[in-house]
Protein backbone atom coordinates (compact mmCIF):
# COMPACT_ATOMS: atom_id res chain seq x y z
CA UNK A 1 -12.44 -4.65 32.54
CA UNK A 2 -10.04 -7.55 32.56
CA UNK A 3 -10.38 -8.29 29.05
CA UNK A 4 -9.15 -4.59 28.25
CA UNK A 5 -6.37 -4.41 30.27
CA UNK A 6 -4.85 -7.69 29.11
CA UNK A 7 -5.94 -6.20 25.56
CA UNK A 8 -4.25 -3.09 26.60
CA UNK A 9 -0.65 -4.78 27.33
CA UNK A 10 -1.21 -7.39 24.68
CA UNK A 11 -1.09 -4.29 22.32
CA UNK A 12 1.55 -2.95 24.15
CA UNK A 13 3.81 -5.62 23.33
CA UNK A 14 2.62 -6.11 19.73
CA UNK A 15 3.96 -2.19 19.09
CA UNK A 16 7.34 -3.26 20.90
CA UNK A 17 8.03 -6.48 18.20
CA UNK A 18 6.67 -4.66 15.13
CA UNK A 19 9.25 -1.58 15.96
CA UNK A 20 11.79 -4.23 16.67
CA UNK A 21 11.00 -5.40 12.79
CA UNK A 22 9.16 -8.81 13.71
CA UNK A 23 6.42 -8.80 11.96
CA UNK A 24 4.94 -11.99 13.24
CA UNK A 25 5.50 -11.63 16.42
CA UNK A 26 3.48 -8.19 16.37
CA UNK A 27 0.81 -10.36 14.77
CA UNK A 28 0.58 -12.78 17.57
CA UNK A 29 -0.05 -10.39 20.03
CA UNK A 30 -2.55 -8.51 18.20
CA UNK A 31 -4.40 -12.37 17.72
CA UNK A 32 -4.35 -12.57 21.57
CA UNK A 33 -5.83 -9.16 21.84
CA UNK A 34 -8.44 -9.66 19.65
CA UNK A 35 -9.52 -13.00 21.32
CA UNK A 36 -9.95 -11.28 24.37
CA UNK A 37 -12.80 -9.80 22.57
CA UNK A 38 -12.12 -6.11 24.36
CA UNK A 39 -9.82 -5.00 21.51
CA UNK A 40 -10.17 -1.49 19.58
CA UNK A 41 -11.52 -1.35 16.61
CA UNK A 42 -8.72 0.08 15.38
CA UNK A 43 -6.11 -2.68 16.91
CA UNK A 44 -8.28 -5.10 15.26
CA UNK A 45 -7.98 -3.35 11.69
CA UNK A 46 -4.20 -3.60 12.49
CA UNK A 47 -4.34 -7.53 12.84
CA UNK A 48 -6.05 -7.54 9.74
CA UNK A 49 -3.97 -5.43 7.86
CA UNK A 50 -0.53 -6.96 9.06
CA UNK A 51 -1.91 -10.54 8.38
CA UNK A 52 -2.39 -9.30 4.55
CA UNK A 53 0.80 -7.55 4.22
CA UNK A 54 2.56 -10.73 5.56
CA UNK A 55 0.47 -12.69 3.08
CA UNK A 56 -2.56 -14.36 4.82
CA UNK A 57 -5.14 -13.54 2.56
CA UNK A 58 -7.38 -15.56 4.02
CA UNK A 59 -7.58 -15.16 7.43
CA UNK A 60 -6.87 -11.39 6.95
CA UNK A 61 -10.23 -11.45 4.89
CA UNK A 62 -11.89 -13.36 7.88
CA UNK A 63 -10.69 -10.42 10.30
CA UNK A 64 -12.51 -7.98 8.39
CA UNK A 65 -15.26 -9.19 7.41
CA UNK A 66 -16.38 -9.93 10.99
CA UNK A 67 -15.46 -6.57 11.81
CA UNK A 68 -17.84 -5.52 9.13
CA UNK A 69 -20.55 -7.45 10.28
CA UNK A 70 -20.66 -6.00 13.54
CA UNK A 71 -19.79 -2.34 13.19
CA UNK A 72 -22.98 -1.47 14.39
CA UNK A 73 -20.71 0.26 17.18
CA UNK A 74 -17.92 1.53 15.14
CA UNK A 75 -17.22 5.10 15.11
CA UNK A 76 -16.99 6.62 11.10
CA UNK A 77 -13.41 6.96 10.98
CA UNK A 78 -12.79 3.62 12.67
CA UNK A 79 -15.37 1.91 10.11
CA UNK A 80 -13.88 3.74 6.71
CA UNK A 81 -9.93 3.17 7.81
CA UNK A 82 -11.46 -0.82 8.32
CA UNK A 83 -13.29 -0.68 4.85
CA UNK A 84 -10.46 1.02 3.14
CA UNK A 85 -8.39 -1.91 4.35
CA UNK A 86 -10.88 -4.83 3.41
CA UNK A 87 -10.59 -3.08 -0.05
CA UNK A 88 -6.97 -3.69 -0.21
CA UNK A 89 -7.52 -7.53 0.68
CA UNK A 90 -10.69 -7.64 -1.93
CA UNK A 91 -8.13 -6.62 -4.37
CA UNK A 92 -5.80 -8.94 -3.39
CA UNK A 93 -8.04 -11.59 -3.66
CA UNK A 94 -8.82 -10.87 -7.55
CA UNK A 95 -11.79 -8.28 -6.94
CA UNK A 96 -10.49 -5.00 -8.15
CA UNK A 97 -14.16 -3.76 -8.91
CA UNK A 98 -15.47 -4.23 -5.63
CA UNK A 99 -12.34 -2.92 -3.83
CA UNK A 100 -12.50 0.35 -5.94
CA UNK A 101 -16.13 0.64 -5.46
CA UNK A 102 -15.87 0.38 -1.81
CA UNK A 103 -13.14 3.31 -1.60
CA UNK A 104 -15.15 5.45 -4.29
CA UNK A 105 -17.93 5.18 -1.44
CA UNK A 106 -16.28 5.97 1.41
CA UNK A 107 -13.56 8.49 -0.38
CA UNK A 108 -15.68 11.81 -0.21
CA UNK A 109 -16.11 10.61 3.57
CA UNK A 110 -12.07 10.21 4.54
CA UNK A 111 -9.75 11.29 2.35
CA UNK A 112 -6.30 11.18 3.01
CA UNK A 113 -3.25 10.56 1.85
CA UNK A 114 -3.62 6.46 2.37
CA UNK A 115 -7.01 6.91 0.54
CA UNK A 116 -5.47 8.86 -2.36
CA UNK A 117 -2.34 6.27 -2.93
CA UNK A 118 -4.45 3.44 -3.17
CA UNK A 119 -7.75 4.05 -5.12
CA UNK A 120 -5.01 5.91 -7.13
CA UNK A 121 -3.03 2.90 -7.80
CA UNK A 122 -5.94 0.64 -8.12
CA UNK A 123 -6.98 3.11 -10.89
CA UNK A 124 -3.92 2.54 -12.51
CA UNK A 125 -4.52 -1.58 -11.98
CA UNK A 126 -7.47 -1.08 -13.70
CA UNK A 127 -6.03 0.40 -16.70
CA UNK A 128 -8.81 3.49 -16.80
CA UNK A 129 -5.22 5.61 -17.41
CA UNK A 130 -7.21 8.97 -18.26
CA UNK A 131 -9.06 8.59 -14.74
CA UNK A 132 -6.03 7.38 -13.04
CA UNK A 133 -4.29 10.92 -14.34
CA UNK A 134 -7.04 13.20 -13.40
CA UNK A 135 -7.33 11.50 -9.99
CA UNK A 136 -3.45 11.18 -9.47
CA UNK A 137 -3.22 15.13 -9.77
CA UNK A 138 -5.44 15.55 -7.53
CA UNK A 139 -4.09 13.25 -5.12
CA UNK A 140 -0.70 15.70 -5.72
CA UNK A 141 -2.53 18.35 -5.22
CA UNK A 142 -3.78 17.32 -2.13
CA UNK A 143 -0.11 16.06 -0.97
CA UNK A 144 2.55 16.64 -2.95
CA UNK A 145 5.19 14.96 -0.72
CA UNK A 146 3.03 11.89 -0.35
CA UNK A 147 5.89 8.82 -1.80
CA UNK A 148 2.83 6.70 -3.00
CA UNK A 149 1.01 9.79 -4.54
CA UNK A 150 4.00 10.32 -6.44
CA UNK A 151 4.52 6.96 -7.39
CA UNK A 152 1.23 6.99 -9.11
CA UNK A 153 1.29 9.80 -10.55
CA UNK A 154 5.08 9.25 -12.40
CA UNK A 155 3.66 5.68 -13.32
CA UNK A 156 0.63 7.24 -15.05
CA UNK A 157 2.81 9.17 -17.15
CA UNK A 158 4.90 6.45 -17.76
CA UNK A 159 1.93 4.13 -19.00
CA UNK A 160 0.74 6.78 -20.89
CA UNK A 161 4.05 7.63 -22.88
CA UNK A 162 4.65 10.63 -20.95
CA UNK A 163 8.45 10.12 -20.32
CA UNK A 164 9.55 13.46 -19.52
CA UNK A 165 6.47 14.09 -16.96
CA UNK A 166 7.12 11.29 -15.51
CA UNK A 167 11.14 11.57 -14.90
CA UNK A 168 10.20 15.13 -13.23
CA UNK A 169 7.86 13.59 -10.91
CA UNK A 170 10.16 10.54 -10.05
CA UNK A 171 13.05 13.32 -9.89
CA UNK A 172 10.64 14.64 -7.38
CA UNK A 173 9.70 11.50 -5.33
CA UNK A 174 13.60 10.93 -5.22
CA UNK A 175 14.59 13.40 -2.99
CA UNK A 176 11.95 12.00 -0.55
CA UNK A 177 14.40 8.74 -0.28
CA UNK A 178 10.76 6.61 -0.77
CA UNK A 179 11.08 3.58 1.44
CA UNK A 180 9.63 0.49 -0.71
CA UNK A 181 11.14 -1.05 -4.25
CA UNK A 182 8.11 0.19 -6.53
CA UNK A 183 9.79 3.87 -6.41
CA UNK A 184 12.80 2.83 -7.91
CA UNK A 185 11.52 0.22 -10.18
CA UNK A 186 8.99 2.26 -11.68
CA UNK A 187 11.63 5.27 -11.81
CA UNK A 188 13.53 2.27 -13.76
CA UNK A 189 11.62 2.02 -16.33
CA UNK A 190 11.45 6.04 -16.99
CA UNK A 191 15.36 6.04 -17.30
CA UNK A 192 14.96 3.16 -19.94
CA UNK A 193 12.61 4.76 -22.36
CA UNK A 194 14.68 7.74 -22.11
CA UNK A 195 18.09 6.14 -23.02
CA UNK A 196 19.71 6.69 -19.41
CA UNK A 197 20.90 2.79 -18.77
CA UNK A 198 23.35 3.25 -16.67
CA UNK A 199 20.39 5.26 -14.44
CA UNK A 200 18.10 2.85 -15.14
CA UNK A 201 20.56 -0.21 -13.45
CA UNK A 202 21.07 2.43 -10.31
CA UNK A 203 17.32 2.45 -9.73
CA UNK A 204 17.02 -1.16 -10.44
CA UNK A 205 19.98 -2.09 -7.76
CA UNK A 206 18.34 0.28 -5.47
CA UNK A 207 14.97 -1.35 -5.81
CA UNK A 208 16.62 -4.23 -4.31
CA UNK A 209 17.40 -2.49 -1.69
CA UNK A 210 13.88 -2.66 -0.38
CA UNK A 211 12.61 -5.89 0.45
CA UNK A 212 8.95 -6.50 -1.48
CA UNK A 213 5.73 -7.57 1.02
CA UNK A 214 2.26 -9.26 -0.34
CA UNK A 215 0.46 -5.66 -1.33
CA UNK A 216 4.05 -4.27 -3.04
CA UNK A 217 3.19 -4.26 -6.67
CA UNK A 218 6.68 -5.38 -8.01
CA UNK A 219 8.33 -8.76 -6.84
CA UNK A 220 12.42 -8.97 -6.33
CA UNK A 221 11.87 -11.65 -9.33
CA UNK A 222 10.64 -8.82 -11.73
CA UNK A 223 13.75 -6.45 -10.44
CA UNK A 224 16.29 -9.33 -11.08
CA UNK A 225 14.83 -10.00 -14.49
CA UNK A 226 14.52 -6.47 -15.69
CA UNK A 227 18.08 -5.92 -14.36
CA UNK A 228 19.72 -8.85 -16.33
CA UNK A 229 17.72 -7.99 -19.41
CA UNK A 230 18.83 -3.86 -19.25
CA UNK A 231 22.46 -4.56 -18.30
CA UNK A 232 23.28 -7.25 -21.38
CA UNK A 233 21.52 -5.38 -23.64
């Protein structure tokens, strides 16, 4: 009973830093939650998740794999939100087969608009572009405000020569005001193939805006670069 309650206000606290924008600090007090051994399932699939968006591969990895081996006790949704996260850190790790395998299996069980960006974008990683589309639309279908969803889907066009699709979907995502420097980028690139430079610098500029974390699929590098190489051309 102890153990939960200082669980409890060690969770508490972890909320109040990550609103606050510390990052760190929010992982810290999920680590002393989790020691306590009385955490949620669901605060520990947090740690695990924050430690991998902060870039600790490894240790994220170690969260959830001891998770997995004892989720015996783990309700369904609980389990899939902690697989669909172990997938992102398999993926990260340099196994994009068995991180798309392990959301194909649980996909049919908990889909969602989390599920649908990121088998949809690790579609796209693996450069099946034909399955990516088909799965992309129906990730639209299913939430057609969704910023990833959108993402995806304008990037599939993009890869796929579709430049006019894909500037109506980014047109789309764009009046969402998407939070996170792949929308613009991507949108970027669009505006290039189509001859709009001086829209294809705005995007770029506004990519910056958005500062890049370890599961963002575009670095600040790749912005700068593409943004020197479009404005002296």
């Amino acid at each position: 009973m102890f153990g939960k309650l200082k669980s409890f206000i060690y969770v508490i606290k972890a909320n109040s830093a990550y609103q606050k924008s510390s990052a760190q600090e929010a992982i810290n007090w999920l680590e002393k939650a989790y020691k306590t051994g009385s955490a949620k399932p669901s605060v520990v699939t947090t740690l695990g998740y924050l430690l991998l968006k902060e870039g600790h591969l490894d240790e994220s990895l170690r969260i959830f794999k001891e998770q997995i081996n004892s989720s015996s006790n783990i309700k369904d949704n609980d389990l899939y939100s902690l697989k669909s996260n172990y997938a992102l850190a398999l993926w990260k790790n340099g196994e994009l087969d068995r991180a798309i395998a392990i959301y194909e299996d649980i996909f049919p069980k908990y889909k969602n608009t989390i599920i649908y960006g990121s088998l949809g974008y690790l579609y796209i990683l693996k450069g099946d572009l034909e399955k990516a589309l088909k799965f992309n639309q129906e990730a639209m279908e299913y939430n057609d405000t969704g910023t990833v969803i959108l993402d995806n889907l304008g990037q599939t066009y993009y890869l796929m020569g579709e430049y006019e699709k894909a500037e109506e979907i980014f047109k789309k995502l764009m009046t969402l005001s998407p939070k996170f420097p792949e929308a613009y980028y991507d949108y970027a690139l669009v505006l290039e193939k189509l001859g709009n430079k001086s829209g294809c610098i705005e995007n770029l500029k506004n990519a910056l805006n958005y500062k890049p974390n370890f599961l963002s699929g575009v670095t600040v590098e790749q912005i700068q670069d593409k943004l020197k190489q479009v404005e002296t051309e």
